[in-house]
N, C-alpha and C. Protein backbone atom coordinates (compact mmCIF):
# COMPACT_ATOMS: atom_id res chain seq x y z
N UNK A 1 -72.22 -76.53 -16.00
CA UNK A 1 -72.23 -75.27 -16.72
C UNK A 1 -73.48 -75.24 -17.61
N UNK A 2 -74.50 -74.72 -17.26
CA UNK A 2 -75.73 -74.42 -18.08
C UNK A 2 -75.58 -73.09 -18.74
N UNK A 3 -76.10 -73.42 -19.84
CA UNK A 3 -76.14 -72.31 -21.21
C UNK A 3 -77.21 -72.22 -21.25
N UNK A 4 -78.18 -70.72 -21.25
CA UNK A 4 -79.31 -70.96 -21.62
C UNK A 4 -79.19 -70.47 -22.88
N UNK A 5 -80.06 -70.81 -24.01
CA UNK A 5 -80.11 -70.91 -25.05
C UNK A 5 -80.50 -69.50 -26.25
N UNK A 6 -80.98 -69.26 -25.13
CA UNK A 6 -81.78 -67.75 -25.90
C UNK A 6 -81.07 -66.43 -25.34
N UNK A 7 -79.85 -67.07 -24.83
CA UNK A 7 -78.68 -65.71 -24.63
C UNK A 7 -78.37 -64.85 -25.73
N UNK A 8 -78.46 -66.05 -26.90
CA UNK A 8 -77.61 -65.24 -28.26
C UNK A 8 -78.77 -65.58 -29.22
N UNK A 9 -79.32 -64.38 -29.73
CA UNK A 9 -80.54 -63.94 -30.94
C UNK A 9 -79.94 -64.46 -32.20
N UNK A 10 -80.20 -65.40 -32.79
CA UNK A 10 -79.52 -65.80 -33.72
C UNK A 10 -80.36 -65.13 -35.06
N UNK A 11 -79.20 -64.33 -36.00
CA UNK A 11 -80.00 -63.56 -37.25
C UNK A 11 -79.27 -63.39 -38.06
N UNK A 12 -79.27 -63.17 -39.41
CA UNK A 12 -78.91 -64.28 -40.79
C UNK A 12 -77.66 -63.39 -40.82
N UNK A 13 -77.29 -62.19 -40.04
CA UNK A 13 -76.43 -60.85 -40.02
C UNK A 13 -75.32 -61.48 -39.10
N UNK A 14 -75.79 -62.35 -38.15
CA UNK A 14 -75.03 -62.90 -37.38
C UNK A 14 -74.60 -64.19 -37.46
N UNK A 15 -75.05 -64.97 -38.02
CA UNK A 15 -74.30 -66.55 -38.50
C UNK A 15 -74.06 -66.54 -39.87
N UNK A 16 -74.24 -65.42 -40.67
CA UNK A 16 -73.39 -65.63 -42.07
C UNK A 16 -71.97 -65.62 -41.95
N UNK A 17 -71.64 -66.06 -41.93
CA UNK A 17 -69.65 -65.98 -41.99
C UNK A 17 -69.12 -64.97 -42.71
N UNK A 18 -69.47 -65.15 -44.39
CA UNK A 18 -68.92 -63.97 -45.22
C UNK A 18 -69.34 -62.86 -44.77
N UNK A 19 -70.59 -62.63 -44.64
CA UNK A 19 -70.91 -60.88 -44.05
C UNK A 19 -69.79 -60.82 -42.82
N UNK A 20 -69.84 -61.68 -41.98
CA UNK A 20 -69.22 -60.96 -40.74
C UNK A 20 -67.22 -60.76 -40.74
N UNK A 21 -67.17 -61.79 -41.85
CA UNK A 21 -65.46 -61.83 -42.56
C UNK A 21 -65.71 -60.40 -43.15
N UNK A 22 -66.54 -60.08 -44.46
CA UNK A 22 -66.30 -58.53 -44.88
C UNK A 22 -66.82 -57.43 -44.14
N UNK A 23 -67.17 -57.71 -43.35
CA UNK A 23 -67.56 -56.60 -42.13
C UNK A 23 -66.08 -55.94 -41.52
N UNK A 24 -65.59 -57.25 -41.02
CA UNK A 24 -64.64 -57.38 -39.91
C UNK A 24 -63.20 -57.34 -40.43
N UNK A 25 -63.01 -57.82 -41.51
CA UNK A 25 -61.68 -58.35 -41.73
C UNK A 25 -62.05 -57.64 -43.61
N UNK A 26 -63.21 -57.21 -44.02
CA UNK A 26 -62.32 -56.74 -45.67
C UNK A 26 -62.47 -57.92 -46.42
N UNK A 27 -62.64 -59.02 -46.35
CA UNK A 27 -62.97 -59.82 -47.02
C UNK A 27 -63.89 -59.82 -48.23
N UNK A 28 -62.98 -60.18 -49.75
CA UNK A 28 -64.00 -60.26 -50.42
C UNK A 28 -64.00 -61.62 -51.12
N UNK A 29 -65.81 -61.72 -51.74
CA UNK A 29 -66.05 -63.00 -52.27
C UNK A 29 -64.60 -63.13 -53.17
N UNK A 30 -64.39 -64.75 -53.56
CA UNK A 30 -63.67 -64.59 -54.72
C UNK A 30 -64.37 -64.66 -56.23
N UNK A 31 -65.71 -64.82 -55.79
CA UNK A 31 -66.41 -65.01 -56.93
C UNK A 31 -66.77 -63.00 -57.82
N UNK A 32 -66.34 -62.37 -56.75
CA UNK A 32 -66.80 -60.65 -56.89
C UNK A 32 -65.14 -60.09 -57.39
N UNK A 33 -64.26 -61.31 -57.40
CA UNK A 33 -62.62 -61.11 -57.56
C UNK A 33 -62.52 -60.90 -59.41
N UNK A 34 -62.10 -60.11 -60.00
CA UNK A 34 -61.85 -60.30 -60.89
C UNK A 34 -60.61 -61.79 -61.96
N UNK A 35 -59.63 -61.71 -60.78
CA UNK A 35 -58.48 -62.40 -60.97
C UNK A 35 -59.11 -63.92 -61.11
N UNK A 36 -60.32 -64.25 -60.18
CA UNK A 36 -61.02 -65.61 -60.27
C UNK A 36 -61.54 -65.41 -61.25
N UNK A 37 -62.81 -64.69 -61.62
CA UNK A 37 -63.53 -64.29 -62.60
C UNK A 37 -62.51 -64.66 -64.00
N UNK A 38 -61.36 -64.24 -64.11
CA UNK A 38 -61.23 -64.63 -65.09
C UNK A 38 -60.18 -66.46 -65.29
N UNK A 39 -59.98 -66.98 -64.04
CA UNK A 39 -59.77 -68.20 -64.18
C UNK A 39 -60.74 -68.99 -64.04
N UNK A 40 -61.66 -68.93 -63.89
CA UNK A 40 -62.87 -69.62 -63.93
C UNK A 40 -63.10 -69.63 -65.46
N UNK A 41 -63.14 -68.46 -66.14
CA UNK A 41 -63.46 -68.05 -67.65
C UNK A 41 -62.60 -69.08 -68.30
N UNK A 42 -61.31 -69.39 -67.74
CA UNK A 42 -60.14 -69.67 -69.09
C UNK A 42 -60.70 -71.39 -68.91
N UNK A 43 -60.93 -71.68 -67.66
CA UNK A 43 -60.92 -73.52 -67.17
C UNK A 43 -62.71 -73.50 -68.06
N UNK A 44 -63.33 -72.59 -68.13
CA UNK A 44 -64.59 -73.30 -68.67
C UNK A 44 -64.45 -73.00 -70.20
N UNK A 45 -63.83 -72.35 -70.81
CA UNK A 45 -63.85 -72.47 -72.20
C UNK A 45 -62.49 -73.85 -72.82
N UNK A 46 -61.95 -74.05 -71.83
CA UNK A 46 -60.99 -75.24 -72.16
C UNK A 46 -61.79 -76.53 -72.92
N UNK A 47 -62.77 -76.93 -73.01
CA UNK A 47 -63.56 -78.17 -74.01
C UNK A 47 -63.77 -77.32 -75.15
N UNK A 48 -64.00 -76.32 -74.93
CA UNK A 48 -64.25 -75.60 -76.87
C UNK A 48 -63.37 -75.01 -77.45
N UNK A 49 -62.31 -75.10 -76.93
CA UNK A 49 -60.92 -75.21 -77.80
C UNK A 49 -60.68 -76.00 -78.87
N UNK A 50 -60.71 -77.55 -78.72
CA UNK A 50 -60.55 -78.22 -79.97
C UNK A 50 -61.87 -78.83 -80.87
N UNK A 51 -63.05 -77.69 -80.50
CA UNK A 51 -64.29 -78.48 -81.10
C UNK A 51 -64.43 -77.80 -82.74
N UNK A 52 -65.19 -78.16 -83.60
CA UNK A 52 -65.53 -77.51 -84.48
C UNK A 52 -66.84 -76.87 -84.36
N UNK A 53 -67.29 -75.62 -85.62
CA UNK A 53 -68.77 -74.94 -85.03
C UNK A 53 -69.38 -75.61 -84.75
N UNK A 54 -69.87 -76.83 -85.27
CA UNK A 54 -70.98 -77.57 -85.32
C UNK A 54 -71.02 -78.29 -84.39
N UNK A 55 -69.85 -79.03 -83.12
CA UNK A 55 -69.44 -79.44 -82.05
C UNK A 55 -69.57 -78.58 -80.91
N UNK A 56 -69.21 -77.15 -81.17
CA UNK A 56 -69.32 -76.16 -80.57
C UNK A 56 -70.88 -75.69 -80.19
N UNK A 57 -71.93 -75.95 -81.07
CA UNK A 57 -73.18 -75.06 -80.65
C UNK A 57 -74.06 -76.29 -80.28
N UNK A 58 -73.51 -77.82 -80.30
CA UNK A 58 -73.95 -78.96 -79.75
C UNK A 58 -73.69 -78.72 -78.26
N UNK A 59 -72.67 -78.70 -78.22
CA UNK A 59 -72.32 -78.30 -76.67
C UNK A 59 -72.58 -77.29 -75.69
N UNK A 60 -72.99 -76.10 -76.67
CA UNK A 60 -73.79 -74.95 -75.46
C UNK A 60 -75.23 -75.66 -75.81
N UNK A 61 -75.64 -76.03 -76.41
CA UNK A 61 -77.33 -76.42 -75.86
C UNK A 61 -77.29 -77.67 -75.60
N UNK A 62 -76.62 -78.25 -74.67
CA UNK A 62 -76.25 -79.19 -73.99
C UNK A 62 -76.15 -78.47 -72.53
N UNK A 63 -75.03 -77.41 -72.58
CA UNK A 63 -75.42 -76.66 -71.01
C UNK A 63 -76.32 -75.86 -71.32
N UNK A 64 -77.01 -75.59 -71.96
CA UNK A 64 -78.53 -74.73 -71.77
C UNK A 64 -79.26 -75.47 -71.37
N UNK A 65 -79.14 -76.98 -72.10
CA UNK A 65 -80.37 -77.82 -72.05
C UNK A 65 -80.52 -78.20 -70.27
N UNK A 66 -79.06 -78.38 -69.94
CA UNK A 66 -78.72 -78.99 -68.52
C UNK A 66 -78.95 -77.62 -67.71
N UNK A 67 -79.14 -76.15 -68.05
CA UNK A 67 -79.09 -75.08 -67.00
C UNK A 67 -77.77 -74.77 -66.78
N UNK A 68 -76.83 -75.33 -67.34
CA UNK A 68 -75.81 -74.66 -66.68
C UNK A 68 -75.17 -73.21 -66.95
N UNK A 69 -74.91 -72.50 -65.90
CA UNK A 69 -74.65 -71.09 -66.42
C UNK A 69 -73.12 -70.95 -66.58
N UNK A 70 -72.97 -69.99 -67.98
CA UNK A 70 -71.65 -70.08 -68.22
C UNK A 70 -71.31 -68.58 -67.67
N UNK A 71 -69.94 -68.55 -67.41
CA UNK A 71 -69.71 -66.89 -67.60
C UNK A 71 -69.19 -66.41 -69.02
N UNK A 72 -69.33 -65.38 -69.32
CA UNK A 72 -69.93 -64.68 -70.85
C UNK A 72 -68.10 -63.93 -71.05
């Protein structure tokens, strides 16, 4: 059984998965989900719960310093 190779045009429309899931099936990111959006929010503010200010603004320029992006 030979396949030739250049049967199927491969293009970024056609091997993305998510485009062709929300194309096809309605699929949305869960990151575009509100309901994630906000459990993501509650699990990343969980360390600055028991900090004080001064613990607190050590620790965002700690993820500034590192790049990390928070959600707001």
């Amino acid at each position: 059984m030979s396949r030739n190779l250049n049967e199927h045009i491969w293009t970024v429309s056609g091997t993305d998965i998510e485009e062709r899931w929300a194309k096809h099936y309605g699929w949305i990111r869960p990151s575009e989900q509100t309901i994630y959006q906000e459990k993501f929010r509650y699990f990343q503010e969980l360390p600055l719960r028991s900090l004080d200010d001064k613990a607190r603004v050590e620790y965002e320029n700690v993820l500034k310093r590192n790049k990390v992006i928070r959600i707001k």
